[in-house]
Protein backbone atom coordinates (compact mmCIF):
# COMPACT_ATOMS: atom_id res chain seq x y z
CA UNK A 1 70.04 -26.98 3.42
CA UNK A 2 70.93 -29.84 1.81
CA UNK A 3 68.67 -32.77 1.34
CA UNK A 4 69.58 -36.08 2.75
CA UNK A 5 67.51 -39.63 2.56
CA UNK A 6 66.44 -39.19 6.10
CA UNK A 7 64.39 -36.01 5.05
CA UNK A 8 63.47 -37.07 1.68
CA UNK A 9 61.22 -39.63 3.71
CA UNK A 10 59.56 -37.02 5.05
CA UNK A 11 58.56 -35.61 1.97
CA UNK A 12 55.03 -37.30 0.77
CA UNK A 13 54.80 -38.72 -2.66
CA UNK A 14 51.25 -38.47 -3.38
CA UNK A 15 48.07 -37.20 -2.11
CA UNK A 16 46.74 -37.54 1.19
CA UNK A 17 43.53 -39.48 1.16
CA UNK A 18 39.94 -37.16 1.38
CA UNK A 19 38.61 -38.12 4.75
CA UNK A 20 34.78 -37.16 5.42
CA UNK A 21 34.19 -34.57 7.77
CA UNK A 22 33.76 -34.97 11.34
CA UNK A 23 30.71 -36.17 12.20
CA UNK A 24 30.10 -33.74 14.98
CA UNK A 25 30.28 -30.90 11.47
CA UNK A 26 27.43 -32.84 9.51
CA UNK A 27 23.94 -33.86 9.53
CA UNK A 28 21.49 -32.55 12.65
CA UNK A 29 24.40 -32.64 14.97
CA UNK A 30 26.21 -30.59 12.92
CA UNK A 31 23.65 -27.91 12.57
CA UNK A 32 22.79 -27.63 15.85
CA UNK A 33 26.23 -27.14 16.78
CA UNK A 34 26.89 -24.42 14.57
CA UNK A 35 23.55 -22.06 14.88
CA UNK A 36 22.42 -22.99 18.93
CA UNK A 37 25.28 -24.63 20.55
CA UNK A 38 28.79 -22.54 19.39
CA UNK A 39 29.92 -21.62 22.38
CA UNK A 40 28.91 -21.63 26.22
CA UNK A 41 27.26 -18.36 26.18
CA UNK A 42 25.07 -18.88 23.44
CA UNK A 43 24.21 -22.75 24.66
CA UNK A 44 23.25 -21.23 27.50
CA UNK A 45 20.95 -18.25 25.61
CA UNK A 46 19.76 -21.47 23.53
CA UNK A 47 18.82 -23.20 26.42
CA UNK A 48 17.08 -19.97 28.26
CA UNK A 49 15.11 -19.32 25.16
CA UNK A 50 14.40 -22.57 24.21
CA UNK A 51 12.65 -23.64 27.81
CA UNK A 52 10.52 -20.47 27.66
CA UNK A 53 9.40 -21.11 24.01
CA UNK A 54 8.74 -24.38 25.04
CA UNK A 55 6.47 -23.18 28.15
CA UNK A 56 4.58 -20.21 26.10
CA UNK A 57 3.80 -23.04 23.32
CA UNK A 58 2.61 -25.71 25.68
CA UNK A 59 0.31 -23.55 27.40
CA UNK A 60 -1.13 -22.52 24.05
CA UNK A 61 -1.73 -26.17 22.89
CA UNK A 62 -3.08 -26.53 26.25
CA UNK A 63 -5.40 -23.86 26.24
CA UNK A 64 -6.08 -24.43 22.53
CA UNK A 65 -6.56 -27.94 22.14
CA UNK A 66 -6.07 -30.09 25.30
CA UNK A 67 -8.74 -27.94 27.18
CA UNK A 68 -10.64 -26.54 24.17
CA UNK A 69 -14.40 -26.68 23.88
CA UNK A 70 -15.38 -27.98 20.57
CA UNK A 71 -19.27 -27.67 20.08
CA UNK A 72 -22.25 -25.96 21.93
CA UNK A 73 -24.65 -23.42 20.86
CA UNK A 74 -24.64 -20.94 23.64
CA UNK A 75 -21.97 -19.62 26.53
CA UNK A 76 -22.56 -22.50 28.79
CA UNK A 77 -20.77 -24.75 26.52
CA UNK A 78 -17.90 -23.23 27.89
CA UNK A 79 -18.65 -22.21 31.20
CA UNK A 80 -15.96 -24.15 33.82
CA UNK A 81 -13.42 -23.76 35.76
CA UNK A 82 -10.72 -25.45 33.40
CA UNK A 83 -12.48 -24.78 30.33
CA UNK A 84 -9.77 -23.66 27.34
CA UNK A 85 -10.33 -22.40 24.05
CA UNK A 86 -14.18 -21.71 23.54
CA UNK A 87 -14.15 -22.19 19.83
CA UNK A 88 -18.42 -22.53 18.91
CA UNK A 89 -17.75 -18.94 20.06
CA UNK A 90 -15.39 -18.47 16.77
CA UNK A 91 -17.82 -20.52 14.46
CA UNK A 92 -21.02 -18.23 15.74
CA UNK A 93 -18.96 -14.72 15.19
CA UNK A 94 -16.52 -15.71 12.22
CA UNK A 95 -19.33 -13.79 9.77
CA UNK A 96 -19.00 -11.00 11.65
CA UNK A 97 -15.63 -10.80 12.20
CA UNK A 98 -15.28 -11.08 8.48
CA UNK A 99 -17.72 -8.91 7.02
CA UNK A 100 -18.78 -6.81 10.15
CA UNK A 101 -22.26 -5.81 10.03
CA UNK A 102 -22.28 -6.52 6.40
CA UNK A 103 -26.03 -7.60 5.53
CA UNK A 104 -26.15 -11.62 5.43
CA UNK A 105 -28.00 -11.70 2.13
CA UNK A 106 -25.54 -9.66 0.50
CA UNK A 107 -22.30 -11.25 1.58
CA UNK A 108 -21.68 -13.08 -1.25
CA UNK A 109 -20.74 -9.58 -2.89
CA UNK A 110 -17.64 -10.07 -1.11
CA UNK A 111 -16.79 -13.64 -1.51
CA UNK A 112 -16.84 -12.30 -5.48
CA UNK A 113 -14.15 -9.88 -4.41
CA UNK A 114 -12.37 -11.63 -2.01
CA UNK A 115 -12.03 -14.57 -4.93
CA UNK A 116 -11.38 -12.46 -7.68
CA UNK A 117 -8.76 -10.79 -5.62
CA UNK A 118 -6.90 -13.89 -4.98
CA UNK A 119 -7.56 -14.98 -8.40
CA UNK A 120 -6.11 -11.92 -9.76
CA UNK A 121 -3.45 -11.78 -7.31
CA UNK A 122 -1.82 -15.29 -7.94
CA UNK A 123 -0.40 -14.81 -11.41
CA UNK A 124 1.39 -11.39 -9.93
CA UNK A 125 3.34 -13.06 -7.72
CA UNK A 126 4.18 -16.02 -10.42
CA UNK A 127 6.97 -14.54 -12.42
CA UNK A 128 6.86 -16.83 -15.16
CA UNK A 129 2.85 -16.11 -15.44
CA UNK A 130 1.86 -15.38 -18.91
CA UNK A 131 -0.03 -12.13 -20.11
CA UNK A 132 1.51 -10.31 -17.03
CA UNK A 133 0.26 -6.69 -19.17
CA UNK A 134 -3.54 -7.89 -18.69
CA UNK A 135 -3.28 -9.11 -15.50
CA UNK A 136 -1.96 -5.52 -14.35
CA UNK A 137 -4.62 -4.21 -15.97
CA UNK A 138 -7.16 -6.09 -14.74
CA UNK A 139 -5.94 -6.25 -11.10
CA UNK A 140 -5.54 -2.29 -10.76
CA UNK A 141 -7.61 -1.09 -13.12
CA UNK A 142 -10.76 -2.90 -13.65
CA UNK A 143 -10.66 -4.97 -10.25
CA UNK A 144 -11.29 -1.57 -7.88
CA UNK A 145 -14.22 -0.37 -10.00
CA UNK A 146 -15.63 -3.97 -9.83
CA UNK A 147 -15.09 -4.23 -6.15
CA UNK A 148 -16.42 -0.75 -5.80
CA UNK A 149 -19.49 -1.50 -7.50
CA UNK A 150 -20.00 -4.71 -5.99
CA UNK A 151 -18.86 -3.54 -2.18
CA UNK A 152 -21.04 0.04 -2.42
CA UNK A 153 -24.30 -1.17 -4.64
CA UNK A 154 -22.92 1.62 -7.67
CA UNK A 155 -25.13 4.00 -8.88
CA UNK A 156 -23.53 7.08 -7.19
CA UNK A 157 -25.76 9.61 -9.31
CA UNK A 158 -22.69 12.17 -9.88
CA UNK A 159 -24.44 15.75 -11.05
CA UNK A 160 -22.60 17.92 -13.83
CA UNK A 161 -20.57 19.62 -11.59
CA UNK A 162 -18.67 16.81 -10.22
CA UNK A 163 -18.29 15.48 -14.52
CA UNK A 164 -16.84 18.76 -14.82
CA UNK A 165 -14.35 19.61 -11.76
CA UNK A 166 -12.71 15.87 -13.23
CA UNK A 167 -12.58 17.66 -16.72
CA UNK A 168 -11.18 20.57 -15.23
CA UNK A 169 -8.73 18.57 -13.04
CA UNK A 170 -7.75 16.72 -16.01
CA UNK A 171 -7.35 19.52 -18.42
CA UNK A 172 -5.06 20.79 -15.57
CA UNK A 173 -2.72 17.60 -15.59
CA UNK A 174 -2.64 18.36 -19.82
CA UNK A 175 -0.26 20.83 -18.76
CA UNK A 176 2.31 17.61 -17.33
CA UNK A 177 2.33 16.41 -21.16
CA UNK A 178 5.35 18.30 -22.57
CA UNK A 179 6.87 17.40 -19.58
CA UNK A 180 6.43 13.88 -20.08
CA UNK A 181 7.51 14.98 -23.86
CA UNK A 182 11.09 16.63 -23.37
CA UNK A 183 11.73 16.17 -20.14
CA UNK A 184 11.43 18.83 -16.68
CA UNK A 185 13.50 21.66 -17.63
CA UNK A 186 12.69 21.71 -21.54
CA UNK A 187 9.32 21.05 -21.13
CA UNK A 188 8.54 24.15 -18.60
CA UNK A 189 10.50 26.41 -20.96
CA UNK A 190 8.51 25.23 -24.14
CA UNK A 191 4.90 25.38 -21.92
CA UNK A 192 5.43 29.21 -20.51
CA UNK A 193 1.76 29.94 -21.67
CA UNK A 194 0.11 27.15 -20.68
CA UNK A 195 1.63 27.09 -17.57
CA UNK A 196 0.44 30.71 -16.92
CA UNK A 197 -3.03 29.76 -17.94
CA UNK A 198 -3.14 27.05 -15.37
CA UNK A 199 -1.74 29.21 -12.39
CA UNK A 200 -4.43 31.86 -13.56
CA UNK A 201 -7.09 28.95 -13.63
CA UNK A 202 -5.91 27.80 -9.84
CA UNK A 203 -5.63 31.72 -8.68
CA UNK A 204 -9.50 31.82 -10.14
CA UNK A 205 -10.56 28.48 -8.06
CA UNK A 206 -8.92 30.01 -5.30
CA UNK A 207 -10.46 33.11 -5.48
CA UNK A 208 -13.85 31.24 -5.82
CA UNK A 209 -13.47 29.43 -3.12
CA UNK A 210 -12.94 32.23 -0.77
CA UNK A 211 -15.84 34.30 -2.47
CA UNK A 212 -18.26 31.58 -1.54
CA UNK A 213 -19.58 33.37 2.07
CA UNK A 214 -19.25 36.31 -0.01
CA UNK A 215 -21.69 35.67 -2.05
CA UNK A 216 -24.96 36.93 -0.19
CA UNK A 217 -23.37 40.95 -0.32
CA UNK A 218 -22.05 40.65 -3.87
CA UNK A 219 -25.35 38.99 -5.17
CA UNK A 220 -24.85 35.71 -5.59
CA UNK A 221 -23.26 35.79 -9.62
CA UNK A 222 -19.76 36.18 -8.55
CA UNK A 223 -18.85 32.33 -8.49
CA UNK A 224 -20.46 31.56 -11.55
CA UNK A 225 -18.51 34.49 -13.09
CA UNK A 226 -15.09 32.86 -12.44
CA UNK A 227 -16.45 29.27 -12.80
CA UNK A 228 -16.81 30.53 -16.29
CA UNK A 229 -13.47 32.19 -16.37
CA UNK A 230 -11.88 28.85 -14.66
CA UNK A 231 -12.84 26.57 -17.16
CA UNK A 232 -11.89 28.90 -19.72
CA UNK A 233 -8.93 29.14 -19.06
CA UNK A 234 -8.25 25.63 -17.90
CA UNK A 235 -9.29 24.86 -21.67
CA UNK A 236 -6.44 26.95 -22.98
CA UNK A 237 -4.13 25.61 -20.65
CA UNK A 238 -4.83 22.19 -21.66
CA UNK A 239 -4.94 23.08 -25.62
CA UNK A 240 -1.68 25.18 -25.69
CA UNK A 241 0.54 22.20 -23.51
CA UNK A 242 -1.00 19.21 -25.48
CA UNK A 243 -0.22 21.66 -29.18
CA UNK A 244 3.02 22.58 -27.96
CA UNK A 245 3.73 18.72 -27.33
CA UNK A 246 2.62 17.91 -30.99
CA UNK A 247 4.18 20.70 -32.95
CA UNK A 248 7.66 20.10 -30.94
CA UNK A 249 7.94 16.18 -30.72
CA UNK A 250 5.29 14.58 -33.05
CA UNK A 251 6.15 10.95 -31.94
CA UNK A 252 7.09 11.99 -28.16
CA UNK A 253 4.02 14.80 -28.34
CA UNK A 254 1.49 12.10 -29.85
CA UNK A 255 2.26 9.84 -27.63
CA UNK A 256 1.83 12.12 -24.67
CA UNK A 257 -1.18 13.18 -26.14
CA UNK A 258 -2.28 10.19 -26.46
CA UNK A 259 -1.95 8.67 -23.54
CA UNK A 260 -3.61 11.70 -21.26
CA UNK A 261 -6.71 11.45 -23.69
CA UNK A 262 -6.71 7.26 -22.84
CA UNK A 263 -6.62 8.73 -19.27
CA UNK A 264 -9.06 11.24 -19.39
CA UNK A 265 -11.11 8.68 -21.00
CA UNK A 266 -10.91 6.07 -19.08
CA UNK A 267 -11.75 8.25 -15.54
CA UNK A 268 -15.15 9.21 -17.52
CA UNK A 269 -15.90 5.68 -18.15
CA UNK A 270 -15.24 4.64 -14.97
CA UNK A 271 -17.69 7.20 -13.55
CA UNK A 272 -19.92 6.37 -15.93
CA UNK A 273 -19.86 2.93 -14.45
CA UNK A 274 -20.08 3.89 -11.16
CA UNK A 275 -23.11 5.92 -11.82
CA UNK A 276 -24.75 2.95 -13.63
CA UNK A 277 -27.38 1.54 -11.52
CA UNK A 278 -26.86 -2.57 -11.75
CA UNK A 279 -29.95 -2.87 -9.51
CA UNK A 280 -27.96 -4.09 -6.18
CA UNK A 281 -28.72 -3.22 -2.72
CA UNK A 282 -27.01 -0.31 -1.77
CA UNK A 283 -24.49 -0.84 1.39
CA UNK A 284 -23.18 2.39 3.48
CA UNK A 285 -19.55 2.05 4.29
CA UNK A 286 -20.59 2.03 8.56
CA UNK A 287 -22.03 -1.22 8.10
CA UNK A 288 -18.57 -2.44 6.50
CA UNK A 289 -16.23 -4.06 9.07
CA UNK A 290 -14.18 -6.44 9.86
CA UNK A 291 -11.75 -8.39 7.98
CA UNK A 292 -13.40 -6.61 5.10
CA UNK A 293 -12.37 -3.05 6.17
CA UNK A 294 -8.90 -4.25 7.18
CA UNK A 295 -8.36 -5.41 3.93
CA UNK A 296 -9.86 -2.54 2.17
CA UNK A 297 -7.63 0.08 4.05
CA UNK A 298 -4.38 -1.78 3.97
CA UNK A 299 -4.53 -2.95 -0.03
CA UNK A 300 -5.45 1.09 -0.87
CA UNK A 301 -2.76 2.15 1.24
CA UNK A 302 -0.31 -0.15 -0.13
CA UNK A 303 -0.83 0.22 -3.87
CA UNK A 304 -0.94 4.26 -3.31
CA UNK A 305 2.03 4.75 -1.01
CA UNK A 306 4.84 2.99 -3.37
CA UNK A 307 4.04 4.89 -6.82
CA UNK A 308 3.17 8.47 -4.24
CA UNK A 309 6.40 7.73 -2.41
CA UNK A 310 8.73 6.99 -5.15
CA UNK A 311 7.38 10.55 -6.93
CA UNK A 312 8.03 12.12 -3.01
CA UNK A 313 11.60 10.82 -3.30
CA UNK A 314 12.48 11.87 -7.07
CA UNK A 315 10.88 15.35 -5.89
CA UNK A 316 13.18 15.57 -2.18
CA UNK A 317 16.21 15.01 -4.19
CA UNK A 318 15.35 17.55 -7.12
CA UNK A 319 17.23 20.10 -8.35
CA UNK A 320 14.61 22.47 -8.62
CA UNK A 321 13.94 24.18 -5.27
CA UNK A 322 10.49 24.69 -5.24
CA UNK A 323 9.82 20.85 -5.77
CA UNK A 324 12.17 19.82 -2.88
CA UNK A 325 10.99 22.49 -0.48
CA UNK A 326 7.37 21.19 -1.34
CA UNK A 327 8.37 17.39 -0.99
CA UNK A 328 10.66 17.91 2.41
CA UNK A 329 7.54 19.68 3.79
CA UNK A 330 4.82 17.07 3.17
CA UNK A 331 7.53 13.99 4.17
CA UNK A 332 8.26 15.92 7.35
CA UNK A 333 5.81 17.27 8.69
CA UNK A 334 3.40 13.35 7.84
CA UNK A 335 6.17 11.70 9.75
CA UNK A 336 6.39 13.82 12.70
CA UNK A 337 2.62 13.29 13.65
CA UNK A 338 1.32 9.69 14.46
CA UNK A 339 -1.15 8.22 12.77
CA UNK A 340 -3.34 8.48 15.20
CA UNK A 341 -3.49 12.41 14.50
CA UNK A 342 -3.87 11.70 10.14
CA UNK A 343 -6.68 9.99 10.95
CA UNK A 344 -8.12 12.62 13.68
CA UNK A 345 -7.19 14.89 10.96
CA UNK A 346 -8.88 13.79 8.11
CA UNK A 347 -12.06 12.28 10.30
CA UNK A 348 -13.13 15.54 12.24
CA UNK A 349 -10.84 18.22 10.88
CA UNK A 350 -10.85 17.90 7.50
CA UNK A 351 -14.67 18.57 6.92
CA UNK A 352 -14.38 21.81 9.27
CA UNK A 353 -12.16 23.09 6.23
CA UNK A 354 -14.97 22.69 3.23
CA UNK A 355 -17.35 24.41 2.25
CA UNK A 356 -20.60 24.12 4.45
CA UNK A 357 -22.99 21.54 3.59
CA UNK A 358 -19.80 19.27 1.84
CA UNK A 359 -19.33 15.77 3.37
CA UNK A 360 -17.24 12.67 2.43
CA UNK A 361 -17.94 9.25 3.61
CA UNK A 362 -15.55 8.65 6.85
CA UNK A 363 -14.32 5.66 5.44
CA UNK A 364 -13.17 7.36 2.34
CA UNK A 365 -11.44 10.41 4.79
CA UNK A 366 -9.69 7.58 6.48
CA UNK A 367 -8.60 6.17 3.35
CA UNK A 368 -7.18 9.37 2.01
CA UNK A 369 -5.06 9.68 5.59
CA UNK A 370 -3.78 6.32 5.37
CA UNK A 371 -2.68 6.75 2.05
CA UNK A 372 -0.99 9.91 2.67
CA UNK A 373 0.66 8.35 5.78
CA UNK A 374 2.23 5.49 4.85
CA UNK A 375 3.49 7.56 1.31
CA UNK A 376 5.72 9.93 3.32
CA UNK A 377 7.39 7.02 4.88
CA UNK A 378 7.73 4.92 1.58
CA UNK A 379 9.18 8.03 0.13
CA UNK A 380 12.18 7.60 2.89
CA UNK A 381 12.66 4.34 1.94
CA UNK A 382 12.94 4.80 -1.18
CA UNK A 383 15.45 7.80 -1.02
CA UNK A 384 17.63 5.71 0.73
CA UNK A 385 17.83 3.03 -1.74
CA UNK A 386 18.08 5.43 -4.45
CA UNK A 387 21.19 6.84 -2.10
CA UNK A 388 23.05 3.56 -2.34
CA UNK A 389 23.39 3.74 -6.02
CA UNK A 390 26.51 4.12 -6.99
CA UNK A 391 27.56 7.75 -8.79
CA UNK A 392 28.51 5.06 -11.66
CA UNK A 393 25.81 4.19 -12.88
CA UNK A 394 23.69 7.96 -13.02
CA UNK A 395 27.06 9.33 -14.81
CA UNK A 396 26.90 5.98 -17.14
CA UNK A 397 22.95 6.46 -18.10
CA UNK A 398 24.06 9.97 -19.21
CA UNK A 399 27.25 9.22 -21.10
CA UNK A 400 24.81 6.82 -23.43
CA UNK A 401 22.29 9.96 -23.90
CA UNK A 402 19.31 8.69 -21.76
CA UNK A 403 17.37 11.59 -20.52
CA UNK A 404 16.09 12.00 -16.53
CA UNK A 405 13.15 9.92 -16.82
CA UNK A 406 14.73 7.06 -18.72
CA UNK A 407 17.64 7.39 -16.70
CA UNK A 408 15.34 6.66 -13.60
CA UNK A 409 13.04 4.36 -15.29
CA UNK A 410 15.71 1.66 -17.13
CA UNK A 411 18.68 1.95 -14.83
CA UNK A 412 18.18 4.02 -10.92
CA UNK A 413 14.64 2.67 -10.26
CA UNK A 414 14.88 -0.91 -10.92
CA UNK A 415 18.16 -0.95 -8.37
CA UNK A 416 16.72 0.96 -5.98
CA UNK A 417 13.84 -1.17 -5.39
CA UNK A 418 15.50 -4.32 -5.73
CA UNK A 419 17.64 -2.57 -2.39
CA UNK A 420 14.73 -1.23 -0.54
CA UNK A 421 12.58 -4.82 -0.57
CA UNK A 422 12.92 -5.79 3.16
CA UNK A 423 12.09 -1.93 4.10
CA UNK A 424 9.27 -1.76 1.84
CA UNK A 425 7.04 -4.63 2.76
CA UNK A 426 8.57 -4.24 6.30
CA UNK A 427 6.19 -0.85 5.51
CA UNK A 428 3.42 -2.90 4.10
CA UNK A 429 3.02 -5.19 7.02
CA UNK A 430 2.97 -2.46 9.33
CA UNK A 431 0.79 -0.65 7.50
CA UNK A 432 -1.50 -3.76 7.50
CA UNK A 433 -1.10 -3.65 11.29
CA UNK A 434 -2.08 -0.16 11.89
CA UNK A 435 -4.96 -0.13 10.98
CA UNK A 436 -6.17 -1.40 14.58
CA UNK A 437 -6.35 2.30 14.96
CA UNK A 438 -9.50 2.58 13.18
CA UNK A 439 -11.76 1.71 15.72
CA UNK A 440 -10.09 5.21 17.15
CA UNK A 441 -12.29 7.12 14.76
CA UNK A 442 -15.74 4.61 14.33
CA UNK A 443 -14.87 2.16 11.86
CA UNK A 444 -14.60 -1.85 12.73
CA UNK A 445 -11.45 -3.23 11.11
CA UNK A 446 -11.02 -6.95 12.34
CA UNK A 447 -9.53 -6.19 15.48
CA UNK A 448 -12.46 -3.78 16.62
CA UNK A 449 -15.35 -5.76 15.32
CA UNK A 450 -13.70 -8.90 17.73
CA UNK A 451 -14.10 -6.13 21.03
CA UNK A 452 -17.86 -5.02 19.48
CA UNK A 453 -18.37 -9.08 19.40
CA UNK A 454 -17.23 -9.78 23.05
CA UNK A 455 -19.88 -7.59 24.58
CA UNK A 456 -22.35 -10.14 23.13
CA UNK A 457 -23.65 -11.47 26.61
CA UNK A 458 -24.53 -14.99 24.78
CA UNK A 459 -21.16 -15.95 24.59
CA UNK A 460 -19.80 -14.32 27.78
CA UNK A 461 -17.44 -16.16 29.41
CA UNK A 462 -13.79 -16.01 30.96
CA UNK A 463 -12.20 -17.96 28.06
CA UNK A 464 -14.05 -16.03 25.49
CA UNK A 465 -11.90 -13.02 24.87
CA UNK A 466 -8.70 -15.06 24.85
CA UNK A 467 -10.13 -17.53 22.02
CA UNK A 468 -11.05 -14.64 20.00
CA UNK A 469 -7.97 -12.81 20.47
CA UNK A 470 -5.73 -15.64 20.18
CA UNK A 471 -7.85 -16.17 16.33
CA UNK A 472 -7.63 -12.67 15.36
CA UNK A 473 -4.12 -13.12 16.01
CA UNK A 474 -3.46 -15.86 14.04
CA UNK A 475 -5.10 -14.24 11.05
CA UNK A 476 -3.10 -11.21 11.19
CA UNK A 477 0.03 -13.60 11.66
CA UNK A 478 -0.83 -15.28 8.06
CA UNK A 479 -0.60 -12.15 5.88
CA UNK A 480 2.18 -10.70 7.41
CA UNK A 481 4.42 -13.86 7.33
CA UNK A 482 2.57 -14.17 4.23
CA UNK A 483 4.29 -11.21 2.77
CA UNK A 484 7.72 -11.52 4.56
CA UNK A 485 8.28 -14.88 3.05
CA UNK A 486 7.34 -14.04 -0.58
CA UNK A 487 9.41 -10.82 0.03
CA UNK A 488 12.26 -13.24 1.15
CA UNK A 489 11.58 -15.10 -1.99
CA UNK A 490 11.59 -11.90 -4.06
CA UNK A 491 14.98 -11.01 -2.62
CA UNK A 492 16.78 -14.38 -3.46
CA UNK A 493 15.05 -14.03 -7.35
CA UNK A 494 16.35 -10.43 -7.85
CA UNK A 495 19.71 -10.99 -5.83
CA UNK A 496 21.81 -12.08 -9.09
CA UNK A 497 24.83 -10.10 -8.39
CA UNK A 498 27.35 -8.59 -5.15
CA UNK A 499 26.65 -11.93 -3.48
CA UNK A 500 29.20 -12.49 -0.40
């Protein structure tokens, strides 16, 4: 078609002029718009929502504040028909509901762990804190001895026996060294003998474990017989794999070596330590409680299950059978039982299963079935982040001659994690929450020390077990947003590629 002057008119000769946007798009207005008021449907959700938020939070402020009872020394301070919050009832039990039936004298034994906690804490979650190596080796090293000592009194007066069954444990982990040397498959072909050693050593406990109510008819020398025989050969074991490291590797071996010896050491010092008596009060663990035993039980639960969980999920997608059958079994067979049942389990089962007369603390049994809980769900979340990296990058850590563990260390790992963030602290917080259910089994986390502190008849009154609850609440509300916001945070930090 040709052109004509009529239509060349038509045809604009320069740029139309940048307009700002509506102002309906921008500012408040804008916002609101977009997110609450898009359509009529979700005005009308908006709305719906909106007027019930708006009643649930009014009646709080009411009942908190408008109503509230500020001071008083005794329930009938708030005694009265329209009598709100009852808060001298939150100032009289706060102690308690923080360090349960801790003694008062002694308290400040926490405060020292509660500070050097957060003290030790803060850097960790400042990335561009310096001397990041110490402060991990401070805050999960020396920090639970300290708080250990300082929590219990110390001076646990271990005998021989238990300095030896951590020798003989350890001299059973020598046999992981080549291992951590070459590599799985190399190092069990290069560790044959010591690996035989150490099954004969186990097959020896074993047997001496089932000898025990034997002992009367055989005349009483049979355990020490294979006690001797145990150790013996769990000195062999530990000798030929920690040699065969050396004489194979010398720089891989050494440093093997090396670093199970710093390990081995460093468990005897810490016992040592523990055994030392620093002249404080000894505290049993029933008179813990509280806040105290709610952090306790989460923070041990949460720094076991992620390093347990990731080894769970290397293991269930092995290539070696025997490892896979082993980690399938334990994943399945935690997470088809509540926790409820762990804890049942590991409370009033477990000592039905040792040898008479052997005991361990019920805070410690809980401890262990926490820990073992919330690792066979971290293991699932961290199979399925390790699922959602790309063939690409395993085939491209081999083609540049990385071996398993440096494979999974330098390149899988680190992309895994950053993947599985929102469903591991999604575990963490309700691991934090769960353990309400410890009041199941005796002990008085912060929830169960707030219903042992209602039955207090000086401070019964109708407004009494909503203040508390509505407080206990609140404090359970500021870790867990706590760690969903710095867990947003971490996200946005880590999210430097794939954005949409």
């Amino acid at each position: 078609m040709a052109l004509t002057p009529s239509s060349v008119a038509y045809l604009r000769q320069e740029d139309a002029p940048r307009l700002p946007p509506p102002a309906s798009m921008t500012g408040l207005q804008g916002w609101l718009r977009q997110n609450l008021f898009p359509s009529i449907g979700s005005s009308l959700v908006t709305i719906l929502f909106g007027a019930l938020a708006l009643w649930v939070l009014s009646s709080i402020f009411d009942f908190a504040f408008l109503r509230a009872v500020w001071s008083g020394a005794d329930r009938q301070a708030c005694l009265g028909e329209n009598s709100g919050a009852c808060w001298p009832m939150v100032a009289a039990k706060m102690g308690q509901w923080v360090y349960g039936f801790y003694p008062i004298d002694q308290r400040w034994r926490v405060n020292v762990c509660f500070v050097a906690g957060a003290a030790l804490l803060a850097p960790m979650l400042i990335p561009s804190a310096p001397y990041k190596n110490w402060n991990v080796a401070l805050l999960f090293l020396a920090f639970p001895l300290v708080t250990l000592v300082l929590l219990t009194g110390g001076n646990f007066n271990f005998d021989l026996a238990t300095y030896a069954l951590v020798i003989s444990l350890m001299l059973l982990a020598a046999v992981i060294v080549p291992l951590a040397a070459f590599g799985l498959e190399e190092g069990i072909a290069c560790n044959k003998a010591g690996l035989g050693l150490a099954g004969a050593a186990v097959g020896l406990w074993f047997a001496s474990f089932l000898t025990g109510p034997l002992q009367t008819t055989i005349g009483g020398t049979s355990n020490s017989l294979i006690s001797i025989l145990t150790g013996l050969l769990l000195l062999g074991s530990g000798a030929l794999s920690i040699g065969t490291a050396v004489r194979r590797a010398p720089r891989g071996g050494f440093v093997a070596a090396a670093g199970w010896a710093v390990g081995l050491a460093g468990i005897l010092l810490a016992m040592l330590l523990l055994d030392f008596d620093f002249g404080l009060l000894p505290v049993e663990t029933p008179q813990w409680g509280g806040l105290t035993v709610t952090l306790v039980v989460s923070i041990t639960g949460i720094v076991v299950s992620l390093p347990v969980g990731i080894v769970l999920a290397l293991g269930r997608r092995s290539r070696m059978p025997i490892v896979r059958m082993l980690s399938v079994i334990y994943i399945e067979i935690i997470r088809g039982v509540p926790l409820i049942t762990v804890l049942f389990m590991s409370s009033v089962m477990l000592p039905l299963f040792l040898p008479p007369g052997t005991s361990f603390d019920k805070l410690l049994r809980a401890l262990i079935g926490v820990a073992m809980f919330s690792s066979a769900y971290m293991a699932e979340v961290v199979r399925g982040g390790l699922q959602s990296i790309p063939k690409g990058q395993y085939e491209g850590a081999m083609a540049v001659g990385l071996s398993f563990w440096q494979m999974m260390n330098k390149i899988v790992l680190p992309q895994a994690l950053k993947v599985s963030i929102p469903n591991i602290v999604g575990n963490f917080i309700s691991l934090f929450k769960d353990t309400t259910l410890l009041l199941i089994i005796g002990l008085f986390d912060l929830l169960g020390i707030l219903q042992a502190s209602l039955r207090d008849s000086a401070w019964a009154t109708a407004s009494s077990a909503p203040t508390g609850y509505l407080t206990v609440a609140l404090m359970y509300w500021v870790f867990c947003f706590g760690m969903s916001r710095y867990s947003i945070y971490t996200e946005r930090r880590l999210h430097t590629g794939h954005k949409r």
